[in-house]
N, C-alpha and C. Protein backbone atom coordinates (compact mmCIF):
# COMPACT_ATOMS: atom_id res chain seq x y z
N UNK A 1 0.85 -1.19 0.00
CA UNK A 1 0.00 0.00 0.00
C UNK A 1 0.89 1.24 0.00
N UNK A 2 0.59 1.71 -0.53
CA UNK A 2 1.50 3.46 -0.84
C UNK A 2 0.33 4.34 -1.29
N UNK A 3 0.92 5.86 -1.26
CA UNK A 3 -0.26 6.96 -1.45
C UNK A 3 -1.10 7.17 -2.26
N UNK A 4 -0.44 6.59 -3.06
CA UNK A 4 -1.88 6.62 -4.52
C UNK A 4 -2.68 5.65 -4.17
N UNK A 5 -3.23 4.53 -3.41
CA UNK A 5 -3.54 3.88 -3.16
C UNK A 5 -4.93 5.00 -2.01
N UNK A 6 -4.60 5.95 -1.97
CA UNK A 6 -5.71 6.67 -1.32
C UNK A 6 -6.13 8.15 -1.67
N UNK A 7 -7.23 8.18 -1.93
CA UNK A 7 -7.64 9.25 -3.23
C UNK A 7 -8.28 10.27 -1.80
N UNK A 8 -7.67 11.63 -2.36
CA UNK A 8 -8.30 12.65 -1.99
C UNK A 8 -9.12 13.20 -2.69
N UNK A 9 -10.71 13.19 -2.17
CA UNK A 9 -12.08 13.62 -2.51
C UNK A 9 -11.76 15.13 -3.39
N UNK A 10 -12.41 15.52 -4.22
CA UNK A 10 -12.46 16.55 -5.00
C UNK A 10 -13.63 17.37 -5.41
N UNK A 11 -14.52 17.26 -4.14
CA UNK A 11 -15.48 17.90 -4.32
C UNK A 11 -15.37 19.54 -4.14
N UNK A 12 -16.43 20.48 -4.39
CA UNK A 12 -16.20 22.12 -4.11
C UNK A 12 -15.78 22.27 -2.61
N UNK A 13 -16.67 21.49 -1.82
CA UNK A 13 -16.13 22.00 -0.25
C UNK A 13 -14.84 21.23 0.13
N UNK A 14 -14.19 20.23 -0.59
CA UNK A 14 -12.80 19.49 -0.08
C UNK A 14 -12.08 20.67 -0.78
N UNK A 15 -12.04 21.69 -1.97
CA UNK A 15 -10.94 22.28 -2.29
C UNK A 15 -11.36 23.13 -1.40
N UNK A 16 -12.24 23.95 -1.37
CA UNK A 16 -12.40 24.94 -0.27
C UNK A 16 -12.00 24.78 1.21
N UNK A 17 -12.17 23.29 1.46
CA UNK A 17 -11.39 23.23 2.94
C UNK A 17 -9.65 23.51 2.39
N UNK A 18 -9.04 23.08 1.69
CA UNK A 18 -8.19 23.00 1.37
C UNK A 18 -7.34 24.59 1.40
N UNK A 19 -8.00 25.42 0.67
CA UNK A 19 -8.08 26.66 0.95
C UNK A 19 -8.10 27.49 1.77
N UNK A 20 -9.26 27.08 2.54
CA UNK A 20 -9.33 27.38 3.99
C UNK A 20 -7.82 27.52 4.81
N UNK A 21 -7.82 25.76 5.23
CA UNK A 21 -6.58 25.31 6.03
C UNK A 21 -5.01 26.07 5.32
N UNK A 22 -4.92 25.89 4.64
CA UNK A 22 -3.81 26.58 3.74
C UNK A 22 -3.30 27.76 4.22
N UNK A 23 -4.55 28.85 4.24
CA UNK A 23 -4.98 30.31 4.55
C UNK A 23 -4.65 30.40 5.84
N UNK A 24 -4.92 29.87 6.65
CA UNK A 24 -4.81 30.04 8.08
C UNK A 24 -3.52 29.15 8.85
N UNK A 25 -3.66 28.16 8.47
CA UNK A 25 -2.64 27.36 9.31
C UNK A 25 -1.14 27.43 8.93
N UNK A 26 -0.22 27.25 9.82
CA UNK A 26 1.09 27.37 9.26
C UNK A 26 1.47 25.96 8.11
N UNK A 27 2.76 26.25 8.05
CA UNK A 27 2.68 24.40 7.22
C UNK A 27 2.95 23.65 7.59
N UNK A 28 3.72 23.39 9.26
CA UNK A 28 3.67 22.44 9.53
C UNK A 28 2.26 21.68 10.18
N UNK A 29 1.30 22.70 10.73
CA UNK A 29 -0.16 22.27 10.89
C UNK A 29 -1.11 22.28 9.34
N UNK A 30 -0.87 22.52 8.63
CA UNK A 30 -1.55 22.38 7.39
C UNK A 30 -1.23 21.08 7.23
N UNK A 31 0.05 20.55 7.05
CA UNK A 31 0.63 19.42 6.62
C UNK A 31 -0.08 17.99 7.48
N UNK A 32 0.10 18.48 8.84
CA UNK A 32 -0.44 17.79 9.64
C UNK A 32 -2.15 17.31 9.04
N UNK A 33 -2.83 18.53 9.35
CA UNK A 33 -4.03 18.07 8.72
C UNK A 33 -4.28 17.59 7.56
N UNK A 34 -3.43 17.40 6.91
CA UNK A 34 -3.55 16.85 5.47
C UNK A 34 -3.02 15.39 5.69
N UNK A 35 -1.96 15.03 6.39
CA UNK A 35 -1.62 13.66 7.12
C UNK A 35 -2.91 12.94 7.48
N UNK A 36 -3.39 13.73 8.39
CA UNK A 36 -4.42 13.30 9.40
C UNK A 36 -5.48 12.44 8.18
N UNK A 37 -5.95 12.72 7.30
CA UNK A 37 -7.08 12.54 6.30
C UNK A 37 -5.90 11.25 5.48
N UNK A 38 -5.37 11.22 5.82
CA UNK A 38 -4.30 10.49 4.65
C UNK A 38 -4.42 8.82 5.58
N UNK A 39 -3.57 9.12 6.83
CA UNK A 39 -4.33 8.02 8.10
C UNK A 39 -4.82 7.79 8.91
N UNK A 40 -5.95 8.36 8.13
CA UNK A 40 -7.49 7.79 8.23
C UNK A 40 -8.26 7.18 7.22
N UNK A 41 -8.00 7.93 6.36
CA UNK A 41 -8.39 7.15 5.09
C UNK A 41 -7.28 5.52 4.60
N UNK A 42 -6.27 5.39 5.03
CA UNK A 42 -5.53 4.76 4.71
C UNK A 42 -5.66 3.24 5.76
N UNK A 43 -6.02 3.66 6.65
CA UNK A 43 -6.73 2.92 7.99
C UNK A 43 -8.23 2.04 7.34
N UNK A 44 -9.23 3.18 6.86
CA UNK A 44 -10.17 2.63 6.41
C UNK A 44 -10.12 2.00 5.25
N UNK A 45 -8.91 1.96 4.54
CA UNK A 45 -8.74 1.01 3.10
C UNK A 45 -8.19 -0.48 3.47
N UNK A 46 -7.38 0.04 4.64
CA UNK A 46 -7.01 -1.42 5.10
C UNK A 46 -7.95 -2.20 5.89
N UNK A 47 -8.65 -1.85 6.75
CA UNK A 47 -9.64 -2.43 7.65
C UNK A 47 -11.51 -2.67 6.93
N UNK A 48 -11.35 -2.21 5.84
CA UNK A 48 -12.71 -2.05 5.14
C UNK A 48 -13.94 -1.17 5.70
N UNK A 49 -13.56 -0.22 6.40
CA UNK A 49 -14.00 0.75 6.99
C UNK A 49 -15.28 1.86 5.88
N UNK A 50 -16.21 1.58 5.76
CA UNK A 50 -16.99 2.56 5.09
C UNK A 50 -16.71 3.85 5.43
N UNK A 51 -16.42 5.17 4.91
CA UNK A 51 -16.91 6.49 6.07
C UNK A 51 -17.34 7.08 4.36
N UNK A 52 -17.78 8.76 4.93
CA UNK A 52 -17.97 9.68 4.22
C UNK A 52 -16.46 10.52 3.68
N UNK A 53 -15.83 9.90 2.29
CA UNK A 53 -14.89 10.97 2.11
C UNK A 53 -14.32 12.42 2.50
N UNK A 54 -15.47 13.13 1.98
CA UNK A 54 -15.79 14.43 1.87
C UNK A 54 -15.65 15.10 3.34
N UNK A 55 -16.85 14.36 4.18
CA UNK A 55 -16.87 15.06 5.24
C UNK A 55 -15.64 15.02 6.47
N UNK A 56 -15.05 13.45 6.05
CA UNK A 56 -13.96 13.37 6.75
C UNK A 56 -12.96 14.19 6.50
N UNK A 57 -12.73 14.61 4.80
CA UNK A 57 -11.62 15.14 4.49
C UNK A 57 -11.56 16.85 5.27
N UNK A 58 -13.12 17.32 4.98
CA UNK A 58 -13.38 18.56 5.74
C UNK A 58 -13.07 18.36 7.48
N UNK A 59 -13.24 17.68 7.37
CA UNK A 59 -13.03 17.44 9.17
C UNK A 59 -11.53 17.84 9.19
N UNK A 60 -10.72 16.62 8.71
CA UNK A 60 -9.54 16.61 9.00
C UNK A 60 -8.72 17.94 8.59
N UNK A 61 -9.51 19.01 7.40
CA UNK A 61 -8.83 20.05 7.19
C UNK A 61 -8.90 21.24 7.95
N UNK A 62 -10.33 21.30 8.64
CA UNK A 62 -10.31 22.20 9.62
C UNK A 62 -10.48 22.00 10.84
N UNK A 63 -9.55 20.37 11.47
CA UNK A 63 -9.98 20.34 13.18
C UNK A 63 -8.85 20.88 13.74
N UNK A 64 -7.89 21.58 13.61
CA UNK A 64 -6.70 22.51 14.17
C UNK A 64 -7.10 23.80 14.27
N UNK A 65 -8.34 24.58 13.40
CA UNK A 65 -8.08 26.22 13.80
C UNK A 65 -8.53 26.34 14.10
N UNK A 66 -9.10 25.92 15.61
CA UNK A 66 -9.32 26.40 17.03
C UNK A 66 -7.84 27.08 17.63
N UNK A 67 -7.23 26.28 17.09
CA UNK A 67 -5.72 26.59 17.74
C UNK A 67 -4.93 28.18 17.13
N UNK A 68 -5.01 28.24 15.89
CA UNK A 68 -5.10 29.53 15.23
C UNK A 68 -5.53 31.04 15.66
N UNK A 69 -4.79 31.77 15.64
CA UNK A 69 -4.95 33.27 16.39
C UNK A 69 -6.51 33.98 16.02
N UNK A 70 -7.04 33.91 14.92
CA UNK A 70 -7.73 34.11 13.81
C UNK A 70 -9.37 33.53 14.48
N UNK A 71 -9.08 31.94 14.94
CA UNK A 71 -10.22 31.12 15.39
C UNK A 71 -9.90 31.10 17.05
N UNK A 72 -8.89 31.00 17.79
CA UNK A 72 -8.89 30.57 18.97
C UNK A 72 -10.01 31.40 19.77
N UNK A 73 -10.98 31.07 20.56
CA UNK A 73 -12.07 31.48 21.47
C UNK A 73 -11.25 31.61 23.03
N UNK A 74 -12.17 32.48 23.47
CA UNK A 74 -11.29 33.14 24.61
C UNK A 74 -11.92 32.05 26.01
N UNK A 75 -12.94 31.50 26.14
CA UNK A 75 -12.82 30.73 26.79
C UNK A 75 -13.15 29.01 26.47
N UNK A 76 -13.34 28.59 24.91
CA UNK A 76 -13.55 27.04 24.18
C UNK A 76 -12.41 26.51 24.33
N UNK A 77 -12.78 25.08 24.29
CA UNK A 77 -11.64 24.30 24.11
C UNK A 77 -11.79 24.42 22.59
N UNK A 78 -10.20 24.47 21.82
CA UNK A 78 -9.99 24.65 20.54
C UNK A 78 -10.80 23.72 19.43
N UNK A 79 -11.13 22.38 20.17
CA UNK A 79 -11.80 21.46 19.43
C UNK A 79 -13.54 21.87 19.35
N UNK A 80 -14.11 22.64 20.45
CA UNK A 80 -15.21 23.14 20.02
C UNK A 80 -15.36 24.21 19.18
N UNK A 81 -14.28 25.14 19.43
CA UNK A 81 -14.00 26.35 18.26
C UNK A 81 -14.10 25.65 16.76
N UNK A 82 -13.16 24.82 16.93
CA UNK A 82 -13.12 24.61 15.64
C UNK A 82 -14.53 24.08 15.29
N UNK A 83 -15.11 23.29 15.72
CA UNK A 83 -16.70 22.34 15.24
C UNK A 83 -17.51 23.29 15.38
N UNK A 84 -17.52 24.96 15.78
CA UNK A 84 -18.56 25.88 15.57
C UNK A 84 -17.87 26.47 13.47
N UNK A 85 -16.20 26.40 13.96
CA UNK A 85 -16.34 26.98 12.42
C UNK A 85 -16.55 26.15 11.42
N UNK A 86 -16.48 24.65 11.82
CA UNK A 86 -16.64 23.40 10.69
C UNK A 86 -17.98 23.84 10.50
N UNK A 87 -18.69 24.10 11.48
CA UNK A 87 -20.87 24.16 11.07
C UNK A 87 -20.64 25.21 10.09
N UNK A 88 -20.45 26.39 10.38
CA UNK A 88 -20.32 27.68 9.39
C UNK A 88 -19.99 27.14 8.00
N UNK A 89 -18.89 26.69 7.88
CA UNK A 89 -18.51 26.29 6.56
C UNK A 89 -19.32 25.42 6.03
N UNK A 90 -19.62 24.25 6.89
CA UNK A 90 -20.62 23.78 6.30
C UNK A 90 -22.04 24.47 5.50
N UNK A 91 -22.55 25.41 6.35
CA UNK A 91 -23.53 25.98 5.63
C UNK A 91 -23.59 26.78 4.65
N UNK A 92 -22.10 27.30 4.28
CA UNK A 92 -21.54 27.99 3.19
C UNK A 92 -21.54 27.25 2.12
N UNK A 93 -21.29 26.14 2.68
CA UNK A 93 -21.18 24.92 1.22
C UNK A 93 -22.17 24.04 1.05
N UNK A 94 -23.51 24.79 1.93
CA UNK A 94 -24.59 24.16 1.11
C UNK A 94 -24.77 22.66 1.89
N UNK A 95 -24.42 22.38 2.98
CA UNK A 95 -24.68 21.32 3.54
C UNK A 95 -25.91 21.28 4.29
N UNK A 96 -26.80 20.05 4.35
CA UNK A 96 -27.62 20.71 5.40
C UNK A 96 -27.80 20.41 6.64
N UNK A 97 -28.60 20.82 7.72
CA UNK A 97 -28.10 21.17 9.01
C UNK A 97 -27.33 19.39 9.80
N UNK A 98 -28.23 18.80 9.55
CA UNK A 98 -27.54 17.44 9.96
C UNK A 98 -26.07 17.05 9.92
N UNK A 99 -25.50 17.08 8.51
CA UNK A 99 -24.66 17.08 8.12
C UNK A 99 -23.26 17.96 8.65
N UNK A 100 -23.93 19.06 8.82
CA UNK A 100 -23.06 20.43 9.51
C UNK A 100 -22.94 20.24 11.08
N UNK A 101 -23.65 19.38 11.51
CA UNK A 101 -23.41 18.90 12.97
C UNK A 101 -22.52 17.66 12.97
N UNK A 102 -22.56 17.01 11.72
CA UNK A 102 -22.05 15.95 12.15
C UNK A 102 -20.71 15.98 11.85
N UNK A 103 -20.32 17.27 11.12
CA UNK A 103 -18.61 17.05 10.90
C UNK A 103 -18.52 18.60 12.05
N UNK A 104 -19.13 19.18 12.41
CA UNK A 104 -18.75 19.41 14.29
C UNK A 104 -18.37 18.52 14.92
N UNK A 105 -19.29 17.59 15.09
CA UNK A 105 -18.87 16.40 16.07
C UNK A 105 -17.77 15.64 15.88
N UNK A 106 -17.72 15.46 14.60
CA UNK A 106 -15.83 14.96 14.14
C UNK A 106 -15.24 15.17 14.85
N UNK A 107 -15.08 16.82 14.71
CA UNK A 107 -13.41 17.46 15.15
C UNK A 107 -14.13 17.36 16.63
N UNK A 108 -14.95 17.75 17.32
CA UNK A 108 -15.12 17.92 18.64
C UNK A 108 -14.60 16.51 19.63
N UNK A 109 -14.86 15.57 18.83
CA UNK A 109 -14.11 14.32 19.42
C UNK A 109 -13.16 13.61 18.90
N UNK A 110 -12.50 14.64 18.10
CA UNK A 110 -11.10 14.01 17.97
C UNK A 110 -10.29 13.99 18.86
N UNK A 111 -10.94 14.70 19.81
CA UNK A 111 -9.81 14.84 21.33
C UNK A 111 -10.25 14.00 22.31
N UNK A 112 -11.22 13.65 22.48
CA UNK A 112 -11.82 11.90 22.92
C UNK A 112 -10.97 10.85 22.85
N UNK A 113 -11.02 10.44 23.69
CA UNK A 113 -10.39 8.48 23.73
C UNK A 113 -11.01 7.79 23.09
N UNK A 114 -11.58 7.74 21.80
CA UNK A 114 -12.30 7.34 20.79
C UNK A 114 -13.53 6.95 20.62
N UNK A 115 -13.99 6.70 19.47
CA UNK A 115 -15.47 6.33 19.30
C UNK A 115 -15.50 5.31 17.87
N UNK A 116 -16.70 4.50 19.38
CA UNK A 116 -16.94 3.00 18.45
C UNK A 116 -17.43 3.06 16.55
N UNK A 117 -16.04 2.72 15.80
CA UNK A 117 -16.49 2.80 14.48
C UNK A 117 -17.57 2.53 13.80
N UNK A 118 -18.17 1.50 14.79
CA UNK A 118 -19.95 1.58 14.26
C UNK A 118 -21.06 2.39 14.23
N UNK A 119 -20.81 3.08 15.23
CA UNK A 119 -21.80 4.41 15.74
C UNK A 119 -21.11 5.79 14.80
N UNK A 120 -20.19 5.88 14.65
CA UNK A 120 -19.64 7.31 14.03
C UNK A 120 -18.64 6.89 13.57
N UNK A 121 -18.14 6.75 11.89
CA UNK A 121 -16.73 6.30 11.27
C UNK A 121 -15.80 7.01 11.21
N UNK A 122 -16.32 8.61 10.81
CA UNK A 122 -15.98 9.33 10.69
C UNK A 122 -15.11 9.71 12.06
N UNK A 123 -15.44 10.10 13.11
CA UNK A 123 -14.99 9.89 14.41
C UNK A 123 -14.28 9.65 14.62
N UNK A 124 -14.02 8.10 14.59
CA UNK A 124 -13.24 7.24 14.69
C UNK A 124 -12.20 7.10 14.52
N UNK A 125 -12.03 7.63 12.48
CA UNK A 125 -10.51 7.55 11.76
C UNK A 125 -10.17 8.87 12.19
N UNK A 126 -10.62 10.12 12.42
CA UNK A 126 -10.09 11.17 12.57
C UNK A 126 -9.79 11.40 14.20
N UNK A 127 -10.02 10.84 15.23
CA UNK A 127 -9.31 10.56 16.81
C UNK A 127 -8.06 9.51 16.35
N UNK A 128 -8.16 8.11 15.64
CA UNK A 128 -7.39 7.82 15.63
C UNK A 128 -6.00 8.40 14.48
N UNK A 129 -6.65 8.95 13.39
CA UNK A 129 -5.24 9.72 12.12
C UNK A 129 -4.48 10.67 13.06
N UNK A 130 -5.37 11.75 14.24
CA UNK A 130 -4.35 13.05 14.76
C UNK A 130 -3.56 12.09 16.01
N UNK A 131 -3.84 10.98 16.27
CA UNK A 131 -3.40 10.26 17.27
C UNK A 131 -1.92 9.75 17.15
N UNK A 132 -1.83 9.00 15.59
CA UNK A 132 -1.01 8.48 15.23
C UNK A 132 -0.01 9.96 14.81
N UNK A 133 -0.47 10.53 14.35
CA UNK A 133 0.35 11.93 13.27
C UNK A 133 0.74 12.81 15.05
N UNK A 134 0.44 12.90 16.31
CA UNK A 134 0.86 13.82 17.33
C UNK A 134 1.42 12.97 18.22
N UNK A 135 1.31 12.10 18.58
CA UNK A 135 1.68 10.93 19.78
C UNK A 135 2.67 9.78 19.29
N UNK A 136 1.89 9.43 17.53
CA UNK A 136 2.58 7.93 17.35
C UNK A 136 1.77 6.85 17.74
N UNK A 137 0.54 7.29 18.35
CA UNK A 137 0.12 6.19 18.58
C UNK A 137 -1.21 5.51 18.00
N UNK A 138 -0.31 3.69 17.23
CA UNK A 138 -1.07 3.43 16.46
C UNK A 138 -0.38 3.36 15.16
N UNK A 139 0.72 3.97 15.13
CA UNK A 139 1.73 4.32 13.83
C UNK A 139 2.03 2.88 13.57
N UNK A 140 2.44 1.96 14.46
CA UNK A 140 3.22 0.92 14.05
C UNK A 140 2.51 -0.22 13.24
N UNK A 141 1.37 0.24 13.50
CA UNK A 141 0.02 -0.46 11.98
C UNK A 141 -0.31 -0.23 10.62
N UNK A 142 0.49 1.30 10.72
CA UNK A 142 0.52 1.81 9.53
C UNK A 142 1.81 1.14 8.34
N UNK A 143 1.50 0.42 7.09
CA UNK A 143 2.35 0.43 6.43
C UNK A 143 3.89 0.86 6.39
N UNK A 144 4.63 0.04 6.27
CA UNK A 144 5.97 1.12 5.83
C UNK A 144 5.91 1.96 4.55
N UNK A 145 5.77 1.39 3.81
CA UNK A 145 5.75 1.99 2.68
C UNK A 145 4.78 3.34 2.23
N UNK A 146 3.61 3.19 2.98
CA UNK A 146 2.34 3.83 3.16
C UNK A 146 3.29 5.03 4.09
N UNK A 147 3.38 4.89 4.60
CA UNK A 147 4.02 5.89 6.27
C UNK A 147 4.98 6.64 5.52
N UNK A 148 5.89 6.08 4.49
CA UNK A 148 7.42 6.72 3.79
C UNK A 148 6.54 7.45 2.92
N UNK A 149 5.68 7.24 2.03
CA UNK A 149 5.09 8.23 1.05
C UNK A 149 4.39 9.23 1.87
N UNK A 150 3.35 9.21 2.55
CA UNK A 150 2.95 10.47 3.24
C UNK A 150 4.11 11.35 4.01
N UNK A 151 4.99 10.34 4.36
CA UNK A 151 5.79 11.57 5.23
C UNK A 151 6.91 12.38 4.16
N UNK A 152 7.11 11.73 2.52
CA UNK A 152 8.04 12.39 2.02
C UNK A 152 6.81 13.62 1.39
N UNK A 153 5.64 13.02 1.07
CA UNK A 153 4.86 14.32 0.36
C UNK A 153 4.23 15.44 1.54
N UNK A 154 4.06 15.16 2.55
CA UNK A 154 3.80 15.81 3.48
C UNK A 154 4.66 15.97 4.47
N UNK A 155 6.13 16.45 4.63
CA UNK A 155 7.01 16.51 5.70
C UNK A 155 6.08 16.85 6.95
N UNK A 156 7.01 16.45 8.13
CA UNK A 156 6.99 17.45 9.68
C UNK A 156 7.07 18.51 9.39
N UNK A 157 7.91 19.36 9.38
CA UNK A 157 8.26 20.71 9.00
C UNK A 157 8.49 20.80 10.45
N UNK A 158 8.83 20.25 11.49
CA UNK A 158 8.87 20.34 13.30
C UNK A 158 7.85 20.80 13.71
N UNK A 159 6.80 19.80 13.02
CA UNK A 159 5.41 20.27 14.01
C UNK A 159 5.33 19.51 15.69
N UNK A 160 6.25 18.91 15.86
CA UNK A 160 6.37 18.14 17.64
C UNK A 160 5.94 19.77 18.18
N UNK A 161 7.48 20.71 17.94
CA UNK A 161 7.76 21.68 18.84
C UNK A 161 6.58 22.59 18.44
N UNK A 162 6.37 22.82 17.51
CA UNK A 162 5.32 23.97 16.86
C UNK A 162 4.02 23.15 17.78
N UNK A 163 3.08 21.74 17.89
CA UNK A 163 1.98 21.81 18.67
C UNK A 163 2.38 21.38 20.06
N UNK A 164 3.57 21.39 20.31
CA UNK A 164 3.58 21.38 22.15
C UNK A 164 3.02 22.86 22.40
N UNK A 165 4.04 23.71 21.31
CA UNK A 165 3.68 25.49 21.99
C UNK A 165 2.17 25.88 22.14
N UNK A 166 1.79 25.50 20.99
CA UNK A 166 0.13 25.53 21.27
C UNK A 166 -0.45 25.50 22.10
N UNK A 167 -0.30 23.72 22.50
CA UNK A 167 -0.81 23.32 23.34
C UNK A 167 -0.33 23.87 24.73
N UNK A 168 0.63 24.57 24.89
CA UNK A 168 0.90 24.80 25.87
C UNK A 168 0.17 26.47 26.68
N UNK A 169 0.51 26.78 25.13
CA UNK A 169 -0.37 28.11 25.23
C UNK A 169 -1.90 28.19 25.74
N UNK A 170 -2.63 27.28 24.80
CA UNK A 170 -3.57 27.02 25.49
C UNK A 170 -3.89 26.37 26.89
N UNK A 171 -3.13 25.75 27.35
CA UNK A 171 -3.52 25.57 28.75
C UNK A 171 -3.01 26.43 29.20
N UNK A 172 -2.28 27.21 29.46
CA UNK A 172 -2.18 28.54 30.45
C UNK A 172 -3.46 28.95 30.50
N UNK A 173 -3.98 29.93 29.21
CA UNK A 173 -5.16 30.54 28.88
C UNK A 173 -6.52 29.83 29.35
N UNK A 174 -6.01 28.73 29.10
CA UNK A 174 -8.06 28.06 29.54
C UNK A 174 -7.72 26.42 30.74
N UNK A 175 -6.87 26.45 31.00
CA UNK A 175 -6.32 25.63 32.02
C UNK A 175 -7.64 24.27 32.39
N UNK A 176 -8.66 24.91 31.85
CA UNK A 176 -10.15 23.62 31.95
C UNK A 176 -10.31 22.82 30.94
N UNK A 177 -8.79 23.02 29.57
CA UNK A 177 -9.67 22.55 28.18
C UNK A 177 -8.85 21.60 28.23
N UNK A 178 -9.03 20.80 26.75
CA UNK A 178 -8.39 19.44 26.81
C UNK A 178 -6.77 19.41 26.33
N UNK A 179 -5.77 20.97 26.12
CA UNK A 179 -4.89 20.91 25.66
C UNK A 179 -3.96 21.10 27.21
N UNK A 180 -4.63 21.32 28.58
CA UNK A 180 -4.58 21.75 30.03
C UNK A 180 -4.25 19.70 29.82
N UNK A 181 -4.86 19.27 30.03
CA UNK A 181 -5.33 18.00 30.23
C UNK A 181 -4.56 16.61 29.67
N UNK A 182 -4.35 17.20 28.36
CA UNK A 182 -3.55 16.35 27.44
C UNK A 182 -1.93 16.16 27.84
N UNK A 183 -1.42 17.81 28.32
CA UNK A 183 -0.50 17.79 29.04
C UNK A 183 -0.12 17.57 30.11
N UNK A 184 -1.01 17.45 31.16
CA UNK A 184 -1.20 16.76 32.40
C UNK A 184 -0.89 15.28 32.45
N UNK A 185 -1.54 14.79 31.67
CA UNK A 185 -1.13 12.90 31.27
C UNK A 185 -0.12 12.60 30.46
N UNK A 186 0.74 13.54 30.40
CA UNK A 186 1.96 12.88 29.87
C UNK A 186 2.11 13.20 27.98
N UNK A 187 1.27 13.63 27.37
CA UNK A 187 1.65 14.23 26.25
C UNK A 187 2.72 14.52 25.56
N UNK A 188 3.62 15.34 26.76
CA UNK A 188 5.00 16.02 25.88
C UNK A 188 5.68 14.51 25.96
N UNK A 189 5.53 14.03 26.74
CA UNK A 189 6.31 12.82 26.30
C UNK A 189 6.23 11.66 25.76
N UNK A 190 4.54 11.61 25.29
CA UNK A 190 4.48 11.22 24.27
C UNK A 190 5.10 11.31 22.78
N UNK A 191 4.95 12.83 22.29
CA UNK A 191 5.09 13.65 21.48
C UNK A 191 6.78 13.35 20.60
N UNK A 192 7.20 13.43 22.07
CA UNK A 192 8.63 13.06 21.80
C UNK A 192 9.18 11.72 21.38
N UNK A 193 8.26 10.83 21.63
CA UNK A 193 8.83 9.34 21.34
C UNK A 193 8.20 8.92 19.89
N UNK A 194 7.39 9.85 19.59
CA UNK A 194 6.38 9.21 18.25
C UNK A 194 7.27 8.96 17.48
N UNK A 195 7.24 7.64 16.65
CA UNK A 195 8.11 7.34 15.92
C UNK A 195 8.10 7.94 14.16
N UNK A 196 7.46 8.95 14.00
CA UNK A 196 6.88 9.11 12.69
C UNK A 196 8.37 10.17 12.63
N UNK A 197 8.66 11.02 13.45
CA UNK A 197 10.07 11.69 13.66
C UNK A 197 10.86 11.03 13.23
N UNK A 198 11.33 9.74 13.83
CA UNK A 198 12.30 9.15 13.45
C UNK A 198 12.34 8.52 12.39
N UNK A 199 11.44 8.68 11.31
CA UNK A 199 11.34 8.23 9.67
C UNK A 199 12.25 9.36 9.14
């Protein structure tokens, strides 16, 4: 399995997320979110995983700009910021309201200890793609070959150090949200051992 082996959706709202994320995020978090959709989708090719392309791909392009100067909310956790601006966009692109909740709920529990792939797929691959792409964990299921193509078309660019700061930032500021929390249980040192670095 290698990258062509997983097609990025090409609908109006996947280039427009694309656009979006681009616009706002730096590149090593752009990159990231573009990883993120890569394994997840790459997860669901191997495991026979049904989901919604599209909405996953939108998920995965805008569940970081909560974190963003532009989106960050003065008292949300970044993952609800972001699933208020995923609804917006959604309704820009013509989705309707169901739909616009349900790729909220994506990003809102991508910061969750996961959810059962039967009840929400979408969910699922996108807690576990930012899992593997920030921690490592879960990486060692991923293909070699699969893992070497995303990481040569999508470098790190040193996103470890670029989302510790974040995250760090944000827990000062909101010390109740889940980036307070994430770092509390051991995170940075997660972060540091992920083996996707050492590719």
């Amino acid at each position: 399995m290698n990258l062509d082996d997983v097609t990025i959706p090409d609908s109006a709202a996947c280039r427009a997320a694309t656009e979006v994320a681009a616009a706002y995020c730096t590149p090593a978090l752009f990159n990231h979110s573009v990883r993120s959709y890569l394994w997840a989708a790459g997860r669901a090719k191997l495991d026979d995983i049904e989901f919604d392309a599209e909405l996953l791909y939108v998920a995965a392009l805008l569940h970081d700009l909560g974190l963003v100067e532009e989106f960050d909310n003065a008292g949300l956790a970044f993952e609800v910021s972001g699933g208020h601006l995923a609804w917006v966009f959604g309704a820009a692109a013509g989705w309707p309201a169901q739909r616009r909740a349900h790729v909220a709920k994506v990003i809102v529990e991508h910061m969750g200890d996961g959810v059962d792939v039967t009840l929400d797929p979408e969910s699922h691959l996108l807690e576990y793609a930012t899992s593997v792409d920030i921690s490592g964990r879960g990486a060692e299921a991923v293909p070699s070959e699969f893992r070497s193509s995303v990481l040569e078309r999508h470098p790190r660019l040193g996103l470890p150090a670029e989302f510790l700061a974040c995250f760090r930032a944000q827990a000062e500021r909101k010390p109740h949200t889940s980036p307070a929390a994430a770092l509390r249980s051991g995170m940075a040192t997660r972060v540091a051992a992920n083996p996707l670095d050492r590719d």
